[in-house]
PDB file of N, CA and C in Angstrom:
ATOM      1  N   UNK A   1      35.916 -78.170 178.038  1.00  0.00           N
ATOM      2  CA  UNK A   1      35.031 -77.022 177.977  1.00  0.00           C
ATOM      3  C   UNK A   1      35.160 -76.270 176.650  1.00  0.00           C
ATOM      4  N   UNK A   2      36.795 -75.746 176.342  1.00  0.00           N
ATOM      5  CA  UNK A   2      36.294 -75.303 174.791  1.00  0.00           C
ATOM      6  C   UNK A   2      35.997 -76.079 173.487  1.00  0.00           C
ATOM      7  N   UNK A   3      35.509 -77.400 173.761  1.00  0.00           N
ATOM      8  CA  UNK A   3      34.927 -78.204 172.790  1.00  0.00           C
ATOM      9  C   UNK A   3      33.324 -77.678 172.947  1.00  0.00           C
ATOM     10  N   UNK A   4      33.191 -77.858 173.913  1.00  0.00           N
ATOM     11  CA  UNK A   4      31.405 -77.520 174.251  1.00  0.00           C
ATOM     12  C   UNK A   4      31.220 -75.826 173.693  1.00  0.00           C
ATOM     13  N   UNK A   5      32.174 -75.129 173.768  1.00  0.00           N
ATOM     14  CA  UNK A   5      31.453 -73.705 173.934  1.00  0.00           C
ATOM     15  C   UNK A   5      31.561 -73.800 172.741  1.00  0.00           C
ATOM     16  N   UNK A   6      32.448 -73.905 171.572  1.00  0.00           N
ATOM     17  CA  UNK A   6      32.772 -73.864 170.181  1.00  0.00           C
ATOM     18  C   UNK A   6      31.950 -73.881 169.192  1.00  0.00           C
ATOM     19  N   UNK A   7      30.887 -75.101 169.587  1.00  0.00           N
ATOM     20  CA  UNK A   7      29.670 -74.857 168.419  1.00  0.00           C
ATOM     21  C   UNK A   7      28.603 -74.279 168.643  1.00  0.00           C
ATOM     22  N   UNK A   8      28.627 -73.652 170.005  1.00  0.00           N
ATOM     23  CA  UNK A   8      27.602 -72.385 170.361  1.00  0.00           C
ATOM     24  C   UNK A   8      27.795 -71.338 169.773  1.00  0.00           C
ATOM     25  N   UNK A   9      29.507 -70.789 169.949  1.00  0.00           N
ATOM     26  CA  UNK A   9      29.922 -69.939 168.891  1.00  0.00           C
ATOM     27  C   UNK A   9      29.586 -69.547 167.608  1.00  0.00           C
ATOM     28  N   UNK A  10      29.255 -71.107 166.917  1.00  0.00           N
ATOM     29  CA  UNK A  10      29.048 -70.856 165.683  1.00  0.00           C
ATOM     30  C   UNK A  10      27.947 -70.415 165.256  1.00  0.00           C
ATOM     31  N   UNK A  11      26.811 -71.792 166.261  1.00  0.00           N
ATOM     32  CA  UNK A  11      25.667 -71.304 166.373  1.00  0.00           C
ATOM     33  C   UNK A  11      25.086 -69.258 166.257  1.00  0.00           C
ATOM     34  N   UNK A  12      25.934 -69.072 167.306  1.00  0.00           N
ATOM     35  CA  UNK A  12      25.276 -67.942 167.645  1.00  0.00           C
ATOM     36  C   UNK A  12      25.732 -66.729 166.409  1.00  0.00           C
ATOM     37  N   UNK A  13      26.687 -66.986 165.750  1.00  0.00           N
ATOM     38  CA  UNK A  13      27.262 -66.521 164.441  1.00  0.00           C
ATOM     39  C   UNK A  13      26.363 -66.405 163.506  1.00  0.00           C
ATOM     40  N   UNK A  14      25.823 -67.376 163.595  1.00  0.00           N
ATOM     41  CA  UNK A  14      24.752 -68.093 162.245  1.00  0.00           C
ATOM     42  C   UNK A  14      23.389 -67.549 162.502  1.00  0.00           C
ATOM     43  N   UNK A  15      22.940 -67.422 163.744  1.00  0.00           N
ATOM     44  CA  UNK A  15      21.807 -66.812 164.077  1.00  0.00           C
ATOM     45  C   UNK A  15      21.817 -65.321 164.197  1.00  0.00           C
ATOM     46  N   UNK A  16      22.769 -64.993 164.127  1.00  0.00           N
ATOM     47  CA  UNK A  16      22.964 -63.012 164.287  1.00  0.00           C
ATOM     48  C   UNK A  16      22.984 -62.846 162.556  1.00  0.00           C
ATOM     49  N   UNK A  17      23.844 -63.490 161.792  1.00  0.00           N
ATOM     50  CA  UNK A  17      23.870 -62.866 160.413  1.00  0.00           C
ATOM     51  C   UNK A  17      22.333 -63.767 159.798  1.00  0.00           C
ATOM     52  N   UNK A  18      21.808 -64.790 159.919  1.00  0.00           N
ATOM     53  CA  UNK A  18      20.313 -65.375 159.700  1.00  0.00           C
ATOM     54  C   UNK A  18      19.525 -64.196 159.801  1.00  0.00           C
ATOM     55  N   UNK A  19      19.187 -63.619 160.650  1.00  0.00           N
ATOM     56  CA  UNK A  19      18.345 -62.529 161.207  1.00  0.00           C
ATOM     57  C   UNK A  19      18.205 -61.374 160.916  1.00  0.00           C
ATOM     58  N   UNK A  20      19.418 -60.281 160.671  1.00  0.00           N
ATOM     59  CA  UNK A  20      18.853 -59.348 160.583  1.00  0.00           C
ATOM     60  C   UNK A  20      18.208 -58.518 159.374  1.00  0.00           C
ATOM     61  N   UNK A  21      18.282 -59.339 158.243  1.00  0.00           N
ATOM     62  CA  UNK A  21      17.872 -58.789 157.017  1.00  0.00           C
ATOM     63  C   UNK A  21      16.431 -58.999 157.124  1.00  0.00           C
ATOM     64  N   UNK A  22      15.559 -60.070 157.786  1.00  0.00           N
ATOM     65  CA  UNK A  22      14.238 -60.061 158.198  1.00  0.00           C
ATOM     66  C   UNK A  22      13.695 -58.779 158.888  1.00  0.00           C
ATOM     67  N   UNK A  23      14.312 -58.596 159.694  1.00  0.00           N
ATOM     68  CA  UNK A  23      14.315 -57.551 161.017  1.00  0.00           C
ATOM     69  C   UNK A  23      14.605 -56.306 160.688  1.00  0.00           C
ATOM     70  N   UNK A  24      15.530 -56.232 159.726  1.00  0.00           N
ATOM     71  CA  UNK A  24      15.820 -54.571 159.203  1.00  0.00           C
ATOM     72  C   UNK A  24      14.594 -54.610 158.291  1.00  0.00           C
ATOM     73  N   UNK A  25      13.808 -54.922 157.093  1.00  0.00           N
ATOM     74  CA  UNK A  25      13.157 -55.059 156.388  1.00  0.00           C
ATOM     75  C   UNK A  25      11.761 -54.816 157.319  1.00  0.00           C
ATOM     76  N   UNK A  26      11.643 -55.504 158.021  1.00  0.00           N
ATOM     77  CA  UNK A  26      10.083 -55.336 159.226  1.00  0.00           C
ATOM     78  C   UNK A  26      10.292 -53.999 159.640  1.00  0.00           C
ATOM     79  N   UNK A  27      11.733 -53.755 160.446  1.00  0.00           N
ATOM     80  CA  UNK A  27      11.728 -52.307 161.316  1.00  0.00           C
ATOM     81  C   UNK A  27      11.608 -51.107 160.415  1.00  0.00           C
ATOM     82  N   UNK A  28      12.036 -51.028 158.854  1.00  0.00           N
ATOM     83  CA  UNK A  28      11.956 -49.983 158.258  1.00  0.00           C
ATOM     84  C   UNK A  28      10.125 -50.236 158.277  1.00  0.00           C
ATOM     85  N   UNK A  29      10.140 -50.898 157.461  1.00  0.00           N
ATOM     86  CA  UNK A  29       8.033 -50.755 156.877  1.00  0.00           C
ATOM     87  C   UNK A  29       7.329 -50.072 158.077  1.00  0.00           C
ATOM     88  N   UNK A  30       7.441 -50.824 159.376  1.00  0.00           N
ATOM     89  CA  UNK A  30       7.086 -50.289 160.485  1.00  0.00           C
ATOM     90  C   UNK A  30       7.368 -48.912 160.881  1.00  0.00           C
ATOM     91  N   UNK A  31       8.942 -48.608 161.176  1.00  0.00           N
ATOM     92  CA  UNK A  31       8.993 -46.974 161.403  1.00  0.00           C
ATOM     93  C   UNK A  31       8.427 -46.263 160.236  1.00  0.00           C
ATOM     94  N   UNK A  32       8.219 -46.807 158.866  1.00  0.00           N
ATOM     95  CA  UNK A  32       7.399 -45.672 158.197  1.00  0.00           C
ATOM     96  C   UNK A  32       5.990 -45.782 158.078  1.00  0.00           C
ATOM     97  N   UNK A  33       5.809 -47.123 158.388  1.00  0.00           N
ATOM     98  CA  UNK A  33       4.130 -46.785 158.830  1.00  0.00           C
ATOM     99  C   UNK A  33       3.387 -46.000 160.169  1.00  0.00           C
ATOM    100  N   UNK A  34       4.661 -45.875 161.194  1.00  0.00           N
ATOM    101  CA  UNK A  34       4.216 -45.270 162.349  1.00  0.00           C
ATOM    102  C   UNK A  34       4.157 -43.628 161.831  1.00  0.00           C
ATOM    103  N   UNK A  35       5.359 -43.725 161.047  1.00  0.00           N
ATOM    104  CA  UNK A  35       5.556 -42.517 160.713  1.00  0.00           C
ATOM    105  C   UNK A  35       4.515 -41.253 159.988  1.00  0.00           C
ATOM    106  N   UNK A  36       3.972 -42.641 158.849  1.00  0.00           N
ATOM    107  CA  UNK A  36       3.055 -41.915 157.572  1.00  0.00           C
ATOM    108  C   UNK A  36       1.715 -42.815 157.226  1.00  0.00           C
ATOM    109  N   UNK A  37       1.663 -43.695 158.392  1.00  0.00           N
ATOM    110  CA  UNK A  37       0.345 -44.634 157.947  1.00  0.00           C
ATOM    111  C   UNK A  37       0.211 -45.424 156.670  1.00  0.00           C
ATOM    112  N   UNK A  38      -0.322 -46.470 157.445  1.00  0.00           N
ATOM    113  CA  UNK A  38      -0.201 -47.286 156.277  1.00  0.00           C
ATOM    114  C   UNK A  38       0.015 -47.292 154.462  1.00  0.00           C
ATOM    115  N   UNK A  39      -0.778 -46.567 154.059  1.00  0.00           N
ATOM    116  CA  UNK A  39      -0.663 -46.030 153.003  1.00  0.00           C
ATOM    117  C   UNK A  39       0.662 -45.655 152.007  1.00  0.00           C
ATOM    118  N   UNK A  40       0.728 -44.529 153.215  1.00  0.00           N
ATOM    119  CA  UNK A  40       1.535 -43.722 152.510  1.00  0.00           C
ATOM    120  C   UNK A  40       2.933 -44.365 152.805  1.00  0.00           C
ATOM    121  N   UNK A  41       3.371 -45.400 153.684  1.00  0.00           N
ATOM    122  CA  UNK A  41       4.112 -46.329 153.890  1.00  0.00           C
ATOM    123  C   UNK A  41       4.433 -47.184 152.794  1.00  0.00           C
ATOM    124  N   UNK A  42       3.834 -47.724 152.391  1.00  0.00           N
ATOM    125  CA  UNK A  42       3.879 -48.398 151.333  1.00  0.00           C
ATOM    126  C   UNK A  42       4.227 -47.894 150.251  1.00  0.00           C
ATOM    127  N   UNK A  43       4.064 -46.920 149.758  1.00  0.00           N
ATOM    128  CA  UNK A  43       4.582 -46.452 148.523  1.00  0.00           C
ATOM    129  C   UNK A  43       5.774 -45.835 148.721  1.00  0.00           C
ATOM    130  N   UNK A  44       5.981 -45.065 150.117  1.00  0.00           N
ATOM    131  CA  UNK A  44       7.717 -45.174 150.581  1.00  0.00           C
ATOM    132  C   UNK A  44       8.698 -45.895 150.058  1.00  0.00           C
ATOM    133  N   UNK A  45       7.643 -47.355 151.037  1.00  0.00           N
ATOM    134  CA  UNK A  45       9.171 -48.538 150.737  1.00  0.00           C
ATOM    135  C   UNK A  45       9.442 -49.313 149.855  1.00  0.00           C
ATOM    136  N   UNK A  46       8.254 -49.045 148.736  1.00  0.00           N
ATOM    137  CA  UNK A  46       8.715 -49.593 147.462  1.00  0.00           C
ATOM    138  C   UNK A  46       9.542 -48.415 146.913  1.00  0.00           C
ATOM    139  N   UNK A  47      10.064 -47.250 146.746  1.00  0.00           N
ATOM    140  CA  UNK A  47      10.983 -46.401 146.750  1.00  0.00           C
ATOM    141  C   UNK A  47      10.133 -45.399 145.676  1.00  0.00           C
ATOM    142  N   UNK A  48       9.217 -45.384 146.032  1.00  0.00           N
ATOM    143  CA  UNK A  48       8.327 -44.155 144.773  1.00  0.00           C
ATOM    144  C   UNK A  48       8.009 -42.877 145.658  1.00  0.00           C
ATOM    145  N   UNK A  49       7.916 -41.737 144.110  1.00  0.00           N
ATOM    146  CA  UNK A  49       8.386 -40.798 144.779  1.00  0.00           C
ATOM    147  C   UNK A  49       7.300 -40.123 143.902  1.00  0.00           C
ATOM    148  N   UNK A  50       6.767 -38.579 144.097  1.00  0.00           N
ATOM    149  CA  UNK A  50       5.642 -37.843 143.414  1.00  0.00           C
ATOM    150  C   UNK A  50       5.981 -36.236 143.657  1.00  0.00           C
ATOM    151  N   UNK A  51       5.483 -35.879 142.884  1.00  0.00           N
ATOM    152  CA  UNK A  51       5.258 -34.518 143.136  1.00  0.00           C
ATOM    153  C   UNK A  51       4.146 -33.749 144.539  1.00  0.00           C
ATOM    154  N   UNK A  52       5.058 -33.142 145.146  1.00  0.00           N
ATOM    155  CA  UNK A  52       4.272 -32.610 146.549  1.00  0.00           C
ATOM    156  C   UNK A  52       4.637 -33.488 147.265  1.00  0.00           C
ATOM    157  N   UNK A  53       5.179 -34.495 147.388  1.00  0.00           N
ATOM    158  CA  UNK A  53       5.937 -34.974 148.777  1.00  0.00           C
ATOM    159  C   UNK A  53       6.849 -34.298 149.478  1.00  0.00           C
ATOM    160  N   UNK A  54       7.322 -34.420 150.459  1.00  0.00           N
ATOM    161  CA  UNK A  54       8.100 -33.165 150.939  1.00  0.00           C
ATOM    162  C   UNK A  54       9.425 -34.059 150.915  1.00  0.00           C
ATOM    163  N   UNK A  55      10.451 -33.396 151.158  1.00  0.00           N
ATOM    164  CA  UNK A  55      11.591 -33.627 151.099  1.00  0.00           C
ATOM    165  C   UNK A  55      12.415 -34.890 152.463  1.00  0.00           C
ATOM    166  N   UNK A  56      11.771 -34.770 153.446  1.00  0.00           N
ATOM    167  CA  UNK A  56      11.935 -36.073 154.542  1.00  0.00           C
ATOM    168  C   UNK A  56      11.378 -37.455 153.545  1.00  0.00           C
ATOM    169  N   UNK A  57      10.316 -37.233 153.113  1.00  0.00           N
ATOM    170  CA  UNK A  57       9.736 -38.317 152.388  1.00  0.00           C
ATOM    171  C   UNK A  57      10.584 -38.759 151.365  1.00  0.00           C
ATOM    172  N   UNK A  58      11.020 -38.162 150.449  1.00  0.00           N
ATOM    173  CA  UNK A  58      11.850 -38.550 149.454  1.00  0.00           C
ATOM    174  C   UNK A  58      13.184 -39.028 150.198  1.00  0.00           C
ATOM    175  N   UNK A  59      13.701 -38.678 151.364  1.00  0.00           N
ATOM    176  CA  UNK A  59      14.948 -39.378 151.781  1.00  0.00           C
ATOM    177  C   UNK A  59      14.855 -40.307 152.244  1.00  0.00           C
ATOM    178  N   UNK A  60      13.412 -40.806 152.983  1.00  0.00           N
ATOM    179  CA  UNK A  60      12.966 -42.044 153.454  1.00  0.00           C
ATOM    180  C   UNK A  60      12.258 -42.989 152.940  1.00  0.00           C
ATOM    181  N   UNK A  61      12.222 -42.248 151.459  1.00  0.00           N
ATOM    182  CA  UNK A  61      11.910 -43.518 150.206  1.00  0.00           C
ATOM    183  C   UNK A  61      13.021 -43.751 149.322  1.00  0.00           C
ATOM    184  N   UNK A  62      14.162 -42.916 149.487  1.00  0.00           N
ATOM    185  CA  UNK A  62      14.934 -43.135 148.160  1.00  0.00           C
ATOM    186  C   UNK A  62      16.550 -43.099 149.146  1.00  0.00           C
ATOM    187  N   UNK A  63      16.838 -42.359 150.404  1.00  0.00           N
ATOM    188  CA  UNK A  63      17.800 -42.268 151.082  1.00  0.00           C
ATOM    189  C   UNK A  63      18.755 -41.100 150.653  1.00  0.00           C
ATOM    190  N   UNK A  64      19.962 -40.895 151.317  1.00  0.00           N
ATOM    191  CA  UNK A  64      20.563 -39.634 151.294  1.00  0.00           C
ATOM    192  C   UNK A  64      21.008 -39.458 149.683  1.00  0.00           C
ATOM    193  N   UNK A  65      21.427 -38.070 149.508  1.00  0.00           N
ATOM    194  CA  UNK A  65      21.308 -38.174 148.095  1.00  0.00           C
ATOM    195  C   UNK A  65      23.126 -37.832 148.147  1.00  0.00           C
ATOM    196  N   UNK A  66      23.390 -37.855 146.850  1.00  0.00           N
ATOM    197  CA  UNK A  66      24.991 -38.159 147.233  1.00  0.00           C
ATOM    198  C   UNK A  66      25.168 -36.317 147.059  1.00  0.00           C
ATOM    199  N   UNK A  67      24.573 -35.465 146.496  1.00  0.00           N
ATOM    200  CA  UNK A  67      24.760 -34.449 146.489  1.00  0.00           C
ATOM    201  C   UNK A  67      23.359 -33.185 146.598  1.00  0.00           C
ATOM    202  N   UNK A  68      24.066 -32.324 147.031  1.00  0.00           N
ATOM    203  CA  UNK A  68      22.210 -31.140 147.039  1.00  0.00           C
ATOM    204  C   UNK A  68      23.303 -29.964 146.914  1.00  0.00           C
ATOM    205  N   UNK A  69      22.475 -29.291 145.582  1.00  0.00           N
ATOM    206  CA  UNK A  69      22.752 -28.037 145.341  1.00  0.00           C
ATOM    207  C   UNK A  69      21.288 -27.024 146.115  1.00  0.00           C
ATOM    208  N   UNK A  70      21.874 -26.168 147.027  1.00  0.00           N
ATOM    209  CA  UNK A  70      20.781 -25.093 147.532  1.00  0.00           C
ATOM    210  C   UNK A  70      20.865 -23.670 146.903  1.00  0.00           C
ATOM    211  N   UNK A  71      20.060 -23.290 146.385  1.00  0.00           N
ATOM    212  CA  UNK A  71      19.811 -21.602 146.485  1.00  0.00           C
ATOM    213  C   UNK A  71      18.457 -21.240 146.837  1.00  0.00           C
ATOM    214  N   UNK A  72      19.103 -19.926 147.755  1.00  0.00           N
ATOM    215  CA  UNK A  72      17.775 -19.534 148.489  1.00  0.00           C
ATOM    216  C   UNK A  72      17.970 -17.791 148.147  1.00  0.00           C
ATOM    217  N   UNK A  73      16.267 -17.636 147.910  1.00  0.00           N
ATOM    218  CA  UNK A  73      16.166 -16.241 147.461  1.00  0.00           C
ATOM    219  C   UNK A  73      14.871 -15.507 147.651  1.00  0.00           C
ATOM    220  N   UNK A  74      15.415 -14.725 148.700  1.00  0.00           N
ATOM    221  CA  UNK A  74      14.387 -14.228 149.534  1.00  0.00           C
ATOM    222  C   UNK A  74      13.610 -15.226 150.910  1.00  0.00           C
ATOM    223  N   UNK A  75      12.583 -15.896 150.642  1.00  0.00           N
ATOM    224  CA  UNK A  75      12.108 -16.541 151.157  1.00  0.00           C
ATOM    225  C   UNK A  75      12.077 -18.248 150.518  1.00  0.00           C
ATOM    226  N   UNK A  76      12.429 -17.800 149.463  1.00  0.00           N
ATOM    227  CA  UNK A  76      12.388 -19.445 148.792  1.00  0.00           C
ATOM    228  C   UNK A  76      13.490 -20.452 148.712  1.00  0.00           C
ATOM    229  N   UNK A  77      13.438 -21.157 148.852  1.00  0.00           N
ATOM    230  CA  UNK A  77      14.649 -22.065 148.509  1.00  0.00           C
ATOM    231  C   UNK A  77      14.666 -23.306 148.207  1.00  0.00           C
ATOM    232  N   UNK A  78      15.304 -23.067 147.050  1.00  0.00           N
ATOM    233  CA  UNK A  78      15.539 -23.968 146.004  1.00  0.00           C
ATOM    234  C   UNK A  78      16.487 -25.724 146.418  1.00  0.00           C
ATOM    235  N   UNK A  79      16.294 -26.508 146.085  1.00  0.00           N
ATOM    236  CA  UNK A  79      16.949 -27.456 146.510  1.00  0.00           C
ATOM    237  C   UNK A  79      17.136 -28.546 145.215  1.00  0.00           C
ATOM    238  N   UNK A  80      18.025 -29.055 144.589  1.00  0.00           N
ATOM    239  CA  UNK A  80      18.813 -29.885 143.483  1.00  0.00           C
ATOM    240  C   UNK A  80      19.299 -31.114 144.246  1.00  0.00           C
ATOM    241  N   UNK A  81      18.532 -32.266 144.258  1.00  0.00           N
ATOM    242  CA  UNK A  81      19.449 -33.730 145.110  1.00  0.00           C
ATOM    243  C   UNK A  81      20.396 -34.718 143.859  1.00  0.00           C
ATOM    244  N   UNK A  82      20.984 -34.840 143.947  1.00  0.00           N
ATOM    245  CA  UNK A  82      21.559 -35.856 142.725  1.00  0.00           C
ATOM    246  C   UNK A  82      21.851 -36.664 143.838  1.00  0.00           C
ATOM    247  N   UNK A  83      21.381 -38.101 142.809  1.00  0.00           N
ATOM    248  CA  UNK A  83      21.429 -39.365 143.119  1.00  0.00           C
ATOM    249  C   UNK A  83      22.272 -39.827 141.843  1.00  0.00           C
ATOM    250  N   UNK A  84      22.096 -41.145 141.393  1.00  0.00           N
ATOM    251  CA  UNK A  84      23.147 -41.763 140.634  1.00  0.00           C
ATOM    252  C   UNK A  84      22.423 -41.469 139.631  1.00  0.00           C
ATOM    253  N   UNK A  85      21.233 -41.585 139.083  1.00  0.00           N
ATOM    254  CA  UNK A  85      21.074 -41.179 137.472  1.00  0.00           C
ATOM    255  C   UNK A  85      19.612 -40.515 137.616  1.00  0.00           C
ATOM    256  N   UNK A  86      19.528 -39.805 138.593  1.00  0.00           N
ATOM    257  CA  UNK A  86      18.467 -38.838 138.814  1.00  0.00           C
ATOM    258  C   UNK A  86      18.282 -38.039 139.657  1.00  0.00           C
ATOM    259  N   UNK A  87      17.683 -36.754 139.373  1.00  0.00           N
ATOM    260  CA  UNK A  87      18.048 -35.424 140.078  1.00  0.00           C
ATOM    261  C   UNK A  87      16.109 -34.976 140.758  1.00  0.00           C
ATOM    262  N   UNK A  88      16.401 -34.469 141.532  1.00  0.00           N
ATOM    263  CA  UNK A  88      15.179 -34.221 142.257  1.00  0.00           C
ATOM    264  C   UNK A  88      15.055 -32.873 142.714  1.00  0.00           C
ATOM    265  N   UNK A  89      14.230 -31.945 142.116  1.00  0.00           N
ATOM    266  CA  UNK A  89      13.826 -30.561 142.498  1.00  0.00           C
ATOM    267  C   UNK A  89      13.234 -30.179 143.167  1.00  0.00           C
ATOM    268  N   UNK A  90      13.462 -29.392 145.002  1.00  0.00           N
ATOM    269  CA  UNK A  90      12.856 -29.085 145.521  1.00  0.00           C
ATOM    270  C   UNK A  90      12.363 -27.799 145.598  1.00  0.00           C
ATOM    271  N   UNK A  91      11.129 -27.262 146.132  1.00  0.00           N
ATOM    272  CA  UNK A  91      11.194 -25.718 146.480  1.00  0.00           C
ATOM    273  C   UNK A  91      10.029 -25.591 147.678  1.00  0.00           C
ATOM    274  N   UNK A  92      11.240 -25.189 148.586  1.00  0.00           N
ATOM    275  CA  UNK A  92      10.744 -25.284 149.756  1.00  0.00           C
ATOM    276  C   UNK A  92      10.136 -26.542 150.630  1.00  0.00           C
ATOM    277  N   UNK A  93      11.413 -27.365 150.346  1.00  0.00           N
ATOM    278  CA  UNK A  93      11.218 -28.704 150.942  1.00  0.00           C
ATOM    279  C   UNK A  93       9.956 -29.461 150.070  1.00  0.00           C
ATOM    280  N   UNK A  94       9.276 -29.400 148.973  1.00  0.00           N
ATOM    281  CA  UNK A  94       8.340 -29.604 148.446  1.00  0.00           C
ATOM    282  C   UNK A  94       8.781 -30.084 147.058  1.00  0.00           C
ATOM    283  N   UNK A  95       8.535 -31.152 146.906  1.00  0.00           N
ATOM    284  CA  UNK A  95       9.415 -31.970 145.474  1.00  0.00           C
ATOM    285  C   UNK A  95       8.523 -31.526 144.420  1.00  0.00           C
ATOM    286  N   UNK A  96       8.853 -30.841 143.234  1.00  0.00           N
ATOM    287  CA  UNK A  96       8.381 -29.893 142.497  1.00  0.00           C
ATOM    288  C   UNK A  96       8.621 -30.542 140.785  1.00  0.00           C
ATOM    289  N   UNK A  97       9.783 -31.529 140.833  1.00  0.00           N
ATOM    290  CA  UNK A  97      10.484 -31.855 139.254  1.00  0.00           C
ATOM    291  C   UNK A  97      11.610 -33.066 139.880  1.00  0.00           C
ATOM    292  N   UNK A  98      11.876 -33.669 139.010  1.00  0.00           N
ATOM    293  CA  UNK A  98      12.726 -35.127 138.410  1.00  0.00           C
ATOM    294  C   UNK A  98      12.943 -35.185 137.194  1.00  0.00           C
ATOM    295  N   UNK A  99      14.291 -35.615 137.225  1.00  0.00           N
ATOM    296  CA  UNK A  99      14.505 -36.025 135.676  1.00  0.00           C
ATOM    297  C   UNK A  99      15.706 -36.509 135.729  1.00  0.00           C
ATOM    298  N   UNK A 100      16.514 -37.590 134.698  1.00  0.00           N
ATOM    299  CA  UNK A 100      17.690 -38.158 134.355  1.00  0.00           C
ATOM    300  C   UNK A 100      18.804 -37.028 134.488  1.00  0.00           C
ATOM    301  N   UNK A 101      20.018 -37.772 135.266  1.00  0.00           N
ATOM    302  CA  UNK A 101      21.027 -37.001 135.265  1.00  0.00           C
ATOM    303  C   UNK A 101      21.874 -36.524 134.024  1.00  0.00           C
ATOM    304  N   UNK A 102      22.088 -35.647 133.521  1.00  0.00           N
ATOM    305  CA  UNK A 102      22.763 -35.803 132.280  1.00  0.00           C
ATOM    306  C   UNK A 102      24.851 -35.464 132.545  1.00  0.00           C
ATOM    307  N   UNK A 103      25.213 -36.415 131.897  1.00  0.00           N
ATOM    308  CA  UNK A 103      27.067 -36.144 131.817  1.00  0.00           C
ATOM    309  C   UNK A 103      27.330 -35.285 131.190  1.00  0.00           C
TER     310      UNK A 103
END
């Protein structure tokens, strides 16, 4: 018997890591097309980003940012994302400016 089960094992090894890079790749495009329609899906998941997108959008085209500076004043608030060699300006959840990180 553990001759027989052994190359099912492997089998089934081979078919779990085969798979899910298809499947993660389909399930993102999909949750952001349910999300933002076709369209605006697409320019998501190629990872582009614009002025007046709101700030969910930019994390679900570009992902968490490794840092966010906030100031808020009065009613406004300001938001700074650094990523690895680019910074993203929000105000009021509303992407406003980009530009190269500088050292």
């Amino acid at each position: 018997p553990a001759v027989v089960q052994s190359p099912v094992v492997q089998q089934e090894r081979y078919s779990q890591e085969a798979r899910p890079v298809q499947k993660q790749q389909i399930s993102r495009y999909s949750y952001l097309e349910n999300k933002y329609g076709p369209s605006m899906a697409a320019r998501l998941y190629e990872g582009k980003i614009w002025k007046g997108m709101n700030a969910q959008m930019a994390k679900d085209s570009w992902g968490s940012p490794k840092k966010i500076n906030r100031v808020i004043s009065g009613n406004i608030v300001k938001e700074d994302w650094f990523y690895n060699n680019t910074w993203l300006h929000f105000q009021n959840s509303t992407l406003a400016d980009w530009g190269p990180v500088k050292d």
